[in-house]
Protein backbone atom coordinates (compact mmCIF):
# COMPACT_ATOMS: atom_id res chain seq x y z
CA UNK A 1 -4.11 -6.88 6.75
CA UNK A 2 -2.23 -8.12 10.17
CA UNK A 3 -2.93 -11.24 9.14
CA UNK A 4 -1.49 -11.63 6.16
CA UNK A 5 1.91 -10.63 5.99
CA UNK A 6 4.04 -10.67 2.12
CA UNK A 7 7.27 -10.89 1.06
CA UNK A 8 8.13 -8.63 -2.14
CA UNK A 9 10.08 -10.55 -4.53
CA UNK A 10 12.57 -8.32 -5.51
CA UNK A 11 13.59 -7.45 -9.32
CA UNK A 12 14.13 -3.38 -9.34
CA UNK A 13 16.42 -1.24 -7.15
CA UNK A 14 15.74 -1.58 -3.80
CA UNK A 15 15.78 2.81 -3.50
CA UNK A 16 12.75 2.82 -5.73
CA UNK A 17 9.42 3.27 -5.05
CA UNK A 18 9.75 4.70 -1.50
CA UNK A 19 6.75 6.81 -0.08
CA UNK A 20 7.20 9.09 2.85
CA UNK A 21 3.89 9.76 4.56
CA UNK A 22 3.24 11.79 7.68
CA UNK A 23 1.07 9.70 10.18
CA UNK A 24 -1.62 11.05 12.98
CA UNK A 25 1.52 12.35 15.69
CA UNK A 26 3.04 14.63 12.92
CA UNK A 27 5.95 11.39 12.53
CA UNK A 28 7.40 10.77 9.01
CA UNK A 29 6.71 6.78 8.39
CA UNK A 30 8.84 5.39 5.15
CA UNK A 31 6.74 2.77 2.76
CA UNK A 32 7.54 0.69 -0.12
CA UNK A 33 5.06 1.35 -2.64
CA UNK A 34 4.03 -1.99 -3.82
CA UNK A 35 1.24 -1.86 -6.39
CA UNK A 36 -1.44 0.52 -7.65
CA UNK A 37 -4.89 -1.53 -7.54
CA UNK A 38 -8.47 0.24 -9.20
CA UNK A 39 -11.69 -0.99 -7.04
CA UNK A 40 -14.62 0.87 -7.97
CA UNK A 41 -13.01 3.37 -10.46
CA UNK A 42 -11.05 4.67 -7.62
CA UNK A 43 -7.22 3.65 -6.96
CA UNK A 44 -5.51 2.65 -4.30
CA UNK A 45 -1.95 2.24 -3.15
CA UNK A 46 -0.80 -0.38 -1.18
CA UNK A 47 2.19 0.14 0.29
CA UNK A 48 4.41 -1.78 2.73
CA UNK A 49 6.20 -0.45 5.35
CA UNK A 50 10.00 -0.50 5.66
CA UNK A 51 10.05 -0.15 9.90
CA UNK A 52 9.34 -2.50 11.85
CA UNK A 53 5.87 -2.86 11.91
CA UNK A 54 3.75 -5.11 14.63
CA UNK A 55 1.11 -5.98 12.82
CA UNK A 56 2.98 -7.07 9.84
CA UNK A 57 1.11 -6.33 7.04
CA UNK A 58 0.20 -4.24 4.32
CA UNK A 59 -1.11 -0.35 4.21
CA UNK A 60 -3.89 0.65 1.74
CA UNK A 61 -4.36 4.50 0.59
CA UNK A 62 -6.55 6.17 -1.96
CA UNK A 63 -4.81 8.07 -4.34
CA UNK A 64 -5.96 11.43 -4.83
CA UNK A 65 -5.29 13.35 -7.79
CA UNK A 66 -4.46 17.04 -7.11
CA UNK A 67 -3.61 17.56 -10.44
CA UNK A 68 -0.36 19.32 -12.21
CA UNK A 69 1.55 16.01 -11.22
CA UNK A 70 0.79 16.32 -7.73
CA UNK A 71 -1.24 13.88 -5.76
CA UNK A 72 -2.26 13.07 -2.06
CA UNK A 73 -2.87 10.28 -0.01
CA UNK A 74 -5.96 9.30 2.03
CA UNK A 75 -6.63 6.68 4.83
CA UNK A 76 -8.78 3.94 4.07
CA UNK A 77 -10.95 3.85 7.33
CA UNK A 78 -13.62 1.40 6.05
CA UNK A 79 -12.71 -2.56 6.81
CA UNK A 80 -14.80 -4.26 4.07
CA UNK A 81 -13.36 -1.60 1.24
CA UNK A 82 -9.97 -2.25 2.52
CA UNK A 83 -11.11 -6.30 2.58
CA UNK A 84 -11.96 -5.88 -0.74
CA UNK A 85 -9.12 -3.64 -2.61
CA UNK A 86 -6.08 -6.28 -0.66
CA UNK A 87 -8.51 -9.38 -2.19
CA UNK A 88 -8.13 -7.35 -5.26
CA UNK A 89 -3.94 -6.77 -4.85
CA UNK A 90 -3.53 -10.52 -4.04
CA UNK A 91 -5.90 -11.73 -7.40
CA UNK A 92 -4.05 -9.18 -9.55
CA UNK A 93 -0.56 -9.95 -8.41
CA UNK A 94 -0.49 -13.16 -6.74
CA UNK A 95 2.78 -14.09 -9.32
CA UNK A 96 4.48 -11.97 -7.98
CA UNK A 97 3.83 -12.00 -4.40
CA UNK A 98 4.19 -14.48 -1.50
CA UNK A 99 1.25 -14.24 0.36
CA UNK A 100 2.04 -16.20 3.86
């Protein structure tokens, strides 16, 4: 989502809602999670992330449950499902969004 880059507006503590994921080089990355968005039956986090980040925008996982309140995170690889569950993120929360 390089191309579209959003602005959260702001309403809860800042500290909350931060994801820590481990990306390809072993490296912690920090994310805001943003929103929890269903395409399919299957959900999806998108979450922002808190470095800087060239392409400026958005990062889109499925949520996995592992069960016993324990869940993981997997890539979304495929363009057109990760065209369609950001379409879906912007329709569901465009109030409360800016989408530049």
């Amino acid at each position: 989502m390089a191309e579209d880059e959003i602005r959260e507006n702001l309403t809860e503590d800042e500290d909350d809602d931060i994801v820590v994921l481990e990306d390809e080089d072993g490296n912690a990355v920090t994310f805001r999670f943003l929103e929890l968005v269903t395409v399919d039956a299957t959900p999806y986090a998108v979450l922002l992330p808190l470095e800087d980040d060239e392409e400026g925008g958005v990062v889109i996982v499925e949520v996995v449950d592992l069960g016993m309140e324990s869940e993981h995170y997997d890539a979304v690889l495929d363009d057109d499902l990760n065209e369609r569950i950001f379409e879906q993120f912007r329709s569901e929360f465009k109030d409360k969004y800016d989408f530049a």
